[in-house]
C-alpha atoms as a PDB file:
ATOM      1  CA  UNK A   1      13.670  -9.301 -13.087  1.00  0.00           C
ATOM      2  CA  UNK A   2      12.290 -11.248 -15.847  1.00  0.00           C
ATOM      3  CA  UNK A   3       8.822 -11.120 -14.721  1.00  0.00           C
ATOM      4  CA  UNK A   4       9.156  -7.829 -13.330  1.00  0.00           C
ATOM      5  CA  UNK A   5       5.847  -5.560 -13.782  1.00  0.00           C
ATOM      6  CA  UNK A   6       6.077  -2.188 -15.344  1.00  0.00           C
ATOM      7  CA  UNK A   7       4.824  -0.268 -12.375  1.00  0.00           C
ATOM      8  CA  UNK A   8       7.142  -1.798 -10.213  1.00  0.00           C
ATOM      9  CA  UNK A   9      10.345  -1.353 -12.515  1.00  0.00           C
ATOM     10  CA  UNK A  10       8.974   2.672 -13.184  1.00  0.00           C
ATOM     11  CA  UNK A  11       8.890   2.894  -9.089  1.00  0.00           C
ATOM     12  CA  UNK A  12      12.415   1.614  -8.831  1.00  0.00           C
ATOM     13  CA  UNK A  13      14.337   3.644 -11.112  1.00  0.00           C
ATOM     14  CA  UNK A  14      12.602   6.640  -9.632  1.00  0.00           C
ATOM     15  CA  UNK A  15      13.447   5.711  -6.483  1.00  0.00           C
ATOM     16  CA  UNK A  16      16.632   4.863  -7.109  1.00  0.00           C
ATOM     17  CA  UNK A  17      19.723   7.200  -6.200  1.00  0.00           C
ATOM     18  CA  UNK A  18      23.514   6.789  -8.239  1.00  0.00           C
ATOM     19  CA  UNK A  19      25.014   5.050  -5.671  1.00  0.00           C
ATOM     20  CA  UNK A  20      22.462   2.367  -4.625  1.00  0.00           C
ATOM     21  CA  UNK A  21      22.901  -1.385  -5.715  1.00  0.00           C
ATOM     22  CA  UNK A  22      19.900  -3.040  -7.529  1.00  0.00           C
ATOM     23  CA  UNK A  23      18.571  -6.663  -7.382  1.00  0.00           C
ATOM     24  CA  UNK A  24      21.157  -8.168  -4.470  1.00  0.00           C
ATOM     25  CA  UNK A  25      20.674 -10.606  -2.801  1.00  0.00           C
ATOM     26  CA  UNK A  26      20.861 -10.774   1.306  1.00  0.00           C
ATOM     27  CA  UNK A  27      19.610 -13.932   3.165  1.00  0.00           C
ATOM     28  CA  UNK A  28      18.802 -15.880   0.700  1.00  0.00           C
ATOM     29  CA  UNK A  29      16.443 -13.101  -0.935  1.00  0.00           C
ATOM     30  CA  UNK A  30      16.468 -10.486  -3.877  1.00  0.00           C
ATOM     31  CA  UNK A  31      15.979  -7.085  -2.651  1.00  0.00           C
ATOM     32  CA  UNK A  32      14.991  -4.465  -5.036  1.00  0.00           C
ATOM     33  CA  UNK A  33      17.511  -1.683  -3.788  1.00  0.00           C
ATOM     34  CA  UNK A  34      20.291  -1.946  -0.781  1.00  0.00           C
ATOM     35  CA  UNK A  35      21.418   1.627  -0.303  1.00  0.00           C
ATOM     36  CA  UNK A  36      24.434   1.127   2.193  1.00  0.00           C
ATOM     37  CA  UNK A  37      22.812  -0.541   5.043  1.00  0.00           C
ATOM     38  CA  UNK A  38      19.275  -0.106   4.069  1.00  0.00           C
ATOM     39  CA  UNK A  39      17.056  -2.532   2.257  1.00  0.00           C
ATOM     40  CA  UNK A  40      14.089  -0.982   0.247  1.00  0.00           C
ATOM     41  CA  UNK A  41      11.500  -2.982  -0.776  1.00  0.00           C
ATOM     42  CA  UNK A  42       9.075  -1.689  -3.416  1.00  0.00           C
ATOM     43  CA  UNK A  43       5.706  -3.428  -3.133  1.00  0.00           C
ATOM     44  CA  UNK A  44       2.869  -3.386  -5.852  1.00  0.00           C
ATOM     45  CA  UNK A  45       0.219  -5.845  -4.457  1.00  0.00           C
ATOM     46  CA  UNK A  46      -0.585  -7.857  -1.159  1.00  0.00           C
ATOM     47  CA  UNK A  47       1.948  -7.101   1.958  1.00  0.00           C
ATOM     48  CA  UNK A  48       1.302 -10.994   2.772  1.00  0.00           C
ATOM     49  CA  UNK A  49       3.038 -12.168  -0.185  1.00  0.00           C
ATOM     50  CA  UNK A  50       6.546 -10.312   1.481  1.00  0.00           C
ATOM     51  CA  UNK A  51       5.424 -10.667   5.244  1.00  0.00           C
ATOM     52  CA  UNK A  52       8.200 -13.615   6.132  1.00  0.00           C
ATOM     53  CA  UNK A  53      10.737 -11.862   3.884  1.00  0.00           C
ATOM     54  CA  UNK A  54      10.531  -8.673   5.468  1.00  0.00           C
ATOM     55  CA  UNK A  55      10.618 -10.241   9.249  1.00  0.00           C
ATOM     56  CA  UNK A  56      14.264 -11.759   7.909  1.00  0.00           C
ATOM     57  CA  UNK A  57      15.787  -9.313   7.048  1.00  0.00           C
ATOM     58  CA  UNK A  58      14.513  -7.147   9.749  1.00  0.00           C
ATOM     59  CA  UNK A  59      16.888  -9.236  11.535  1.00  0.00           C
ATOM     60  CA  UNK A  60      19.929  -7.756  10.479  1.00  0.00           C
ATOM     61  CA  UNK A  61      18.923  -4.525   8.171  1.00  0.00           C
ATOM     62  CA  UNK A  62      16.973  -1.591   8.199  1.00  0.00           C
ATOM     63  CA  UNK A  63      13.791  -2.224   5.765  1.00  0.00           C
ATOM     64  CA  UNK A  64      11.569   0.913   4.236  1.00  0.00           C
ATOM     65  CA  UNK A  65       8.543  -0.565   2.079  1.00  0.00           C
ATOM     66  CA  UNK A  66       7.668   1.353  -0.376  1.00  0.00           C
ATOM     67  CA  UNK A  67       3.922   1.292  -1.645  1.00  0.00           C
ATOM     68  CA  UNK A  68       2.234   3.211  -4.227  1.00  0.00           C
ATOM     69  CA  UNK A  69      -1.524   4.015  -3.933  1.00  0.00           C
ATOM     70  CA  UNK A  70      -3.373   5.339  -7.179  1.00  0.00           C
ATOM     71  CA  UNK A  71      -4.661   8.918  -6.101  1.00  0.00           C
ATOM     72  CA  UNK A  72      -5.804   8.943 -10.255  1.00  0.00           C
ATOM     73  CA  UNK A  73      -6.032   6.463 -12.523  1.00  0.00           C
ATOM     74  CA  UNK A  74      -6.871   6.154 -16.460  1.00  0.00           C
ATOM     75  CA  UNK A  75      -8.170   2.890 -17.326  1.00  0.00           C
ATOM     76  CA  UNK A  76      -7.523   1.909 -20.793  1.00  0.00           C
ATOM     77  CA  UNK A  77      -9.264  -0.973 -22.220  1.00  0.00           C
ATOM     78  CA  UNK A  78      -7.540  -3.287 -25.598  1.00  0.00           C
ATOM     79  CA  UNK A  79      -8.166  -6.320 -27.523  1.00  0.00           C
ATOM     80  CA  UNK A  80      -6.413  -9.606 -26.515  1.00  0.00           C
ATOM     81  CA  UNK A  81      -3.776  -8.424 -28.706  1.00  0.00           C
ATOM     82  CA  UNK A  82      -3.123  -5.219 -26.895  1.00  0.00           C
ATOM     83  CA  UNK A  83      -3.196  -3.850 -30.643  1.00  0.00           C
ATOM     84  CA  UNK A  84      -6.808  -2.177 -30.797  1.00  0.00           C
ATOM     85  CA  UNK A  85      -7.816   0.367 -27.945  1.00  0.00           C
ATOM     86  CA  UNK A  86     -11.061   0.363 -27.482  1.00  0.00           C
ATOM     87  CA  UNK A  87     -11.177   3.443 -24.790  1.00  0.00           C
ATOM     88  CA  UNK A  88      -9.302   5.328 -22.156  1.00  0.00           C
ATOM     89  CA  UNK A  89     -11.324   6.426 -19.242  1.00  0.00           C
ATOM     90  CA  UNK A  90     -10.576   8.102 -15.740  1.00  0.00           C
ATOM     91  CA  UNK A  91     -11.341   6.088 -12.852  1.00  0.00           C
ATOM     92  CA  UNK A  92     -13.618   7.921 -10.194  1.00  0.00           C
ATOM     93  CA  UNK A  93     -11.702   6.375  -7.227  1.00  0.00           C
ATOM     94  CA  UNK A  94      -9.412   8.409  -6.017  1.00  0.00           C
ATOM     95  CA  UNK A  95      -6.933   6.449  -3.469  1.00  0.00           C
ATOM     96  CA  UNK A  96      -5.330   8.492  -0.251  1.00  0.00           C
ATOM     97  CA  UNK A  97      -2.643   7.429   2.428  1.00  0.00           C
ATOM     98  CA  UNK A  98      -5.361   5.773   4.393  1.00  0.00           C
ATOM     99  CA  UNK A  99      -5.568   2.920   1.838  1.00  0.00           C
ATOM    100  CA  UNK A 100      -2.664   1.796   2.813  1.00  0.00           C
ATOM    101  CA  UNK A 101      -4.102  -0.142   5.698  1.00  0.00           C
ATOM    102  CA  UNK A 102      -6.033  -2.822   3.147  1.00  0.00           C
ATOM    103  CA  UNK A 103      -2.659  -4.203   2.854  1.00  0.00           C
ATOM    104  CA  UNK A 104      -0.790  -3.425   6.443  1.00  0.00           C
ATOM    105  CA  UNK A 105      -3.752  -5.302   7.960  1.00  0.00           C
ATOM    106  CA  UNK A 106      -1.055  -8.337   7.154  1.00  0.00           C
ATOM    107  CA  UNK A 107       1.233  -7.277   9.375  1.00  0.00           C
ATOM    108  CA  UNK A 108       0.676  -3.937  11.699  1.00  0.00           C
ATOM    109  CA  UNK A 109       3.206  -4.872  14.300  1.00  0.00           C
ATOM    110  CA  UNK A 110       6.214  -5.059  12.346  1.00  0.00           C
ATOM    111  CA  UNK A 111       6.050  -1.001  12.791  1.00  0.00           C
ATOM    112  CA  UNK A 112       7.316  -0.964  16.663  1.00  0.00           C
ATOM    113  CA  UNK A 113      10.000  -2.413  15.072  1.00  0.00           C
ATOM    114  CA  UNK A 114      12.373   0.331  14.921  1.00  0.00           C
ATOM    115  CA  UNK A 115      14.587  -1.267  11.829  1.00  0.00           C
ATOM    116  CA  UNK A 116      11.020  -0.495   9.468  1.00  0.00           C
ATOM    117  CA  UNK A 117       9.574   2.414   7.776  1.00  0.00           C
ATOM    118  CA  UNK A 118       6.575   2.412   5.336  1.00  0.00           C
ATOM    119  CA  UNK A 119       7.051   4.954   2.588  1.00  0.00           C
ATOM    120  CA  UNK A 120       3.580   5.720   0.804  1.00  0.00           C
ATOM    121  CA  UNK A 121       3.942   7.367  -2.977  1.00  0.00           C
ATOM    122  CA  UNK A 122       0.511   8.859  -4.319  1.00  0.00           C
ATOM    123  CA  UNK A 123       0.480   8.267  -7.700  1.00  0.00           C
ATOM    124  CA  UNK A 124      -0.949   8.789 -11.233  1.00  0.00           C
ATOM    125  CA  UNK A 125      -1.132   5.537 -13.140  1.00  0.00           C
ATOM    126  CA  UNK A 126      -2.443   3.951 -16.468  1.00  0.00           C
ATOM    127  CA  UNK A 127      -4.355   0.356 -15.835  1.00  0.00           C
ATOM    128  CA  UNK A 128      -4.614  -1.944 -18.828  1.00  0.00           C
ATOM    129  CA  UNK A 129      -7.100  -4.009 -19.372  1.00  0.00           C
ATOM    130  CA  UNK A 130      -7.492  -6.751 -22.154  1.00  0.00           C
ATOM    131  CA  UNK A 131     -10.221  -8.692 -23.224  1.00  0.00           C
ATOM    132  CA  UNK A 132     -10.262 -12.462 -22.192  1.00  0.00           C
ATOM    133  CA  UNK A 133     -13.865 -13.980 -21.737  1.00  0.00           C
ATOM    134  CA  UNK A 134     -12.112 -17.030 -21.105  1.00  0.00           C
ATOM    135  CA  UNK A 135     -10.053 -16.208 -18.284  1.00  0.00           C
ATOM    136  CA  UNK A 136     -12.127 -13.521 -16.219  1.00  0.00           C
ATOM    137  CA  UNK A 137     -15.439 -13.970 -17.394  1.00  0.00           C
ATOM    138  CA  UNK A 138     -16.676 -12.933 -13.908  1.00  0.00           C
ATOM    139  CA  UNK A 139     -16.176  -9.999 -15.287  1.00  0.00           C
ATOM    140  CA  UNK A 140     -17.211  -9.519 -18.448  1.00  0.00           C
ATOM    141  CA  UNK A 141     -13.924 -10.791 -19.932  1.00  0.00           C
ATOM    142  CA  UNK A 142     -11.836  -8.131 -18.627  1.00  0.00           C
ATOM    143  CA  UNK A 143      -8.603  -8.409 -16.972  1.00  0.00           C
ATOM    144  CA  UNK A 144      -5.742  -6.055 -15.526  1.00  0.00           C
ATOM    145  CA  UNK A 145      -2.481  -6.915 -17.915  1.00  0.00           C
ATOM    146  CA  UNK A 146      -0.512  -4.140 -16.609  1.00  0.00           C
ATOM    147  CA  UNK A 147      -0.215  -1.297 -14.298  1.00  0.00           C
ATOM    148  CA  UNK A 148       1.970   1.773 -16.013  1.00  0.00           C
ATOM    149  CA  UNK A 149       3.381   4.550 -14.163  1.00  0.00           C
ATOM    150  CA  UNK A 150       2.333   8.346 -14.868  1.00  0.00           C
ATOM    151  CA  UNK A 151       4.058  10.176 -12.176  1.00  0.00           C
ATOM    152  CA  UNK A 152       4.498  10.281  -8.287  1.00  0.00           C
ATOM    153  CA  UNK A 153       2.041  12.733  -7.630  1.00  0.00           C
ATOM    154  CA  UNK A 154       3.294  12.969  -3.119  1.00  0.00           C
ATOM    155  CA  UNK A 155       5.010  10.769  -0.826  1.00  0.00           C
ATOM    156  CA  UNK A 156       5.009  10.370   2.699  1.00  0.00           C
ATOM    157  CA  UNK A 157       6.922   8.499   5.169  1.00  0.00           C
ATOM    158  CA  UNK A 158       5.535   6.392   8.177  1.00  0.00           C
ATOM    159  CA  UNK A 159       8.688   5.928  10.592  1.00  0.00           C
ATOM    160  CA  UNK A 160       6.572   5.023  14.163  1.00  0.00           C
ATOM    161  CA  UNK A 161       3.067   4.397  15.240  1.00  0.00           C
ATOM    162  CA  UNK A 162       2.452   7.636  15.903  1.00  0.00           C
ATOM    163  CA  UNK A 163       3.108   9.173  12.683  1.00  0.00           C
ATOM    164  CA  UNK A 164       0.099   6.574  10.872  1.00  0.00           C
ATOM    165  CA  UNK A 165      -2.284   8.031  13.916  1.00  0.00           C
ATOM    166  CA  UNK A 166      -1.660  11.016  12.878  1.00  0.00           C
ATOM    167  CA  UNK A 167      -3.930   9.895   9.484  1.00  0.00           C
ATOM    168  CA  UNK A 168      -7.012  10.206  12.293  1.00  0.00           C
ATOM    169  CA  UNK A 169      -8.570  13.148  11.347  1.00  0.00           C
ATOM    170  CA  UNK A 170      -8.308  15.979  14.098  1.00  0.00           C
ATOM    171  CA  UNK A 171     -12.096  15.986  14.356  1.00  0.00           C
ATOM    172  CA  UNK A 172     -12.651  12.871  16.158  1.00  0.00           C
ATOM    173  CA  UNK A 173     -12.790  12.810  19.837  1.00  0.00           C
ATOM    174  CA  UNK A 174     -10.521  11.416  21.718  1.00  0.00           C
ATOM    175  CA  UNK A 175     -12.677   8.373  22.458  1.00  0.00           C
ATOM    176  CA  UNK A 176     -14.288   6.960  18.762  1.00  0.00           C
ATOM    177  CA  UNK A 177     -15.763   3.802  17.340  1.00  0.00           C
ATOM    178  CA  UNK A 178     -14.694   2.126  14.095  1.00  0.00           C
ATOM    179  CA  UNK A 179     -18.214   4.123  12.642  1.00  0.00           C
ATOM    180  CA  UNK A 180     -16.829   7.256  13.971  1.00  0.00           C
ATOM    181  CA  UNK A 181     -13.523   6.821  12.116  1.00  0.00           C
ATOM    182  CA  UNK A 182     -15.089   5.435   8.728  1.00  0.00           C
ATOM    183  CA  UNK A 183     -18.046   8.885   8.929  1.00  0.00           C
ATOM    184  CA  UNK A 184     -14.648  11.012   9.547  1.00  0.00           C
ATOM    185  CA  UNK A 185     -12.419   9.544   6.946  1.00  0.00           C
ATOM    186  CA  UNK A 186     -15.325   9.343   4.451  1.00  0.00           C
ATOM    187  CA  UNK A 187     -14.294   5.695   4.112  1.00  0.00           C
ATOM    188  CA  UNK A 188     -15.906   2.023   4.372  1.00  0.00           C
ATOM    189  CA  UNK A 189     -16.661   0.582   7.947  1.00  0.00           C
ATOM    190  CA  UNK A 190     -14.657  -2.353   6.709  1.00  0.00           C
ATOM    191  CA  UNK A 191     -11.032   0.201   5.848  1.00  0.00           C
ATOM    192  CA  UNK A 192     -11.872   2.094   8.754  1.00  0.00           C
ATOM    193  CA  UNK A 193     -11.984  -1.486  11.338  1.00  0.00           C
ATOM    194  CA  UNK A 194      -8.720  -2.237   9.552  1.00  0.00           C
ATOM    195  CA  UNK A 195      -7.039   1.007  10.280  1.00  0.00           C
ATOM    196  CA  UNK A 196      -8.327   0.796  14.197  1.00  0.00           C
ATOM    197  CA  UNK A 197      -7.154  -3.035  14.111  1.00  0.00           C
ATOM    198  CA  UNK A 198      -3.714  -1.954  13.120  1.00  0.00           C
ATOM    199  CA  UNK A 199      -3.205   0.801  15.532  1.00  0.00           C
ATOM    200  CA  UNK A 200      -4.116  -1.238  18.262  1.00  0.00           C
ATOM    201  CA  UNK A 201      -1.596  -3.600  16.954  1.00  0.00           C
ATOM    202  CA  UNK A 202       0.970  -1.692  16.944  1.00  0.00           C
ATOM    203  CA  UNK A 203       0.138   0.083  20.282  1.00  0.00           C
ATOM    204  CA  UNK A 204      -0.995   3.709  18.960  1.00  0.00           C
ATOM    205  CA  UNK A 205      -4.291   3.595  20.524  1.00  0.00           C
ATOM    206  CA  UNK A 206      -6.381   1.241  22.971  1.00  0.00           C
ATOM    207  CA  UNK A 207      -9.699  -0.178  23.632  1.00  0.00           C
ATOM    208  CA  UNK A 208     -11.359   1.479  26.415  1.00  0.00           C
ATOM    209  CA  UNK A 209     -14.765  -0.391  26.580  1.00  0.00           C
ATOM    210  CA  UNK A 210     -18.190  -0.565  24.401  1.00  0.00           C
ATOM    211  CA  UNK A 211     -20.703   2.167  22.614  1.00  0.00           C
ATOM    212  CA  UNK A 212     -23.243  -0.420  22.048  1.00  0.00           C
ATOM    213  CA  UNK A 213     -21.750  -3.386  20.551  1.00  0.00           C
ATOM    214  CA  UNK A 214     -19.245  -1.271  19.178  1.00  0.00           C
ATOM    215  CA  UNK A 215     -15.483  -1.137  20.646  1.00  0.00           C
ATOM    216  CA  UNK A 216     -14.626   1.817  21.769  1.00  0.00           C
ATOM    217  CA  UNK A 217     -10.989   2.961  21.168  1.00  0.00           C
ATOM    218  CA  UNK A 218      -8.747   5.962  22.340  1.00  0.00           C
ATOM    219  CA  UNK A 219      -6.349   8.249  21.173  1.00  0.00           C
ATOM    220  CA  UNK A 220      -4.662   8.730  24.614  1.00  0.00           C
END
């Protein structure tokens, strides 16, 4: 807890009901709430970082990840000192439920597994970034120090396979290509060939042959 971020303590308190039990440990691991036989696992940053953690426990508990995607986000920038802002500034990017497979892409089968649920919290969020040259100077010296929760704008909870292919819009045809998805979505070729690699994964839809050189998957 002593190197707990803020976003992910702000997520855990309001997640948190009266009767859950924070930080205990199960297998050999620190799980950020057990709520009678459940395990909930609050997640800020790469699912591979948690992947043999969560197959564990899976073992003998009931595991819901929770993961928070920034749907709007205020960037504010400070000196080294955090003292001096220089500016705060809304981010154009505005994140959505389909974001989510960046970081499922790590592990997309663990969902037939009927002990896990994903639960997906749109939220509004403060990003601080401090001036460093010397550590990030890739980038112009700037670097995230902390993430800060503004509110949980939605949430939405991913049970089975089916309910993630329901995040294919109704407009595609039953038979699609990874370019089909991405001009649907309104979304990079690259999220959209992660989204169709974990739903094949997990079993929710299925190559069916080639447009091209392009797979071509269906819904069926």
């Amino acid at each position: 807890m002593l190197n707990e971020k803020h976003l992910h303590a702000a997520i855990k308190t309001w997640y948190a009901k009266p009767d859950d039990r924070i930080e205990v440990e199960v297998f050999g691991y620190i799980v950020d709430i057990l709520r009678d036989d459940l395990i909930i696992e609050i997640q800020t940053k790469s699912f591979s970082k948690i992947r043999d953690k969560i197959s564990t426990l899976l073992a003998q508990h009931p595991v819901r990840l929770v993961y928070p995607i920034s749907t709007e986000k205020w960037i504010i920038k400070t000196d080294k000192s955090g003292n001096k802002q220089y500016n705060r500034r809304r981010s154009p990017k505005r994140g959505t439920y389909e974001d989510l497979f960046e970081e499922l892409v790590s592990f997309p089968s663990l969902m037939r597994n009927s002990n896990f649920s994903l639960e997906v919290l749109l939220i509004q969020e403060e990003e601080i970034r401090v001036h460093d040259p010397q550590r990030a100077w890739r980038r112009r010296g700037w670097i995230t120090q902390e993430r800060r929760l503004l509110d949980v704008v939605e949430q939405r909870r991913f049970d089975f396979p089916e309910d993630l292919k329901k995040l294919i819009p109704s407009s595609i045809p039953d038979e699609f290509t990874t370019s089909d998805l991405a001009a649907a979505l309104q979304k990079s070729t690259r999220l959209a060939g992660r989204m169709a690699y974990c739903l094949r994964e997990m079993e929710a839809i299925s190559p069916v042959g080639k447009r091209g050189r392009a797979i071509l998957y269906t819904k069926s």
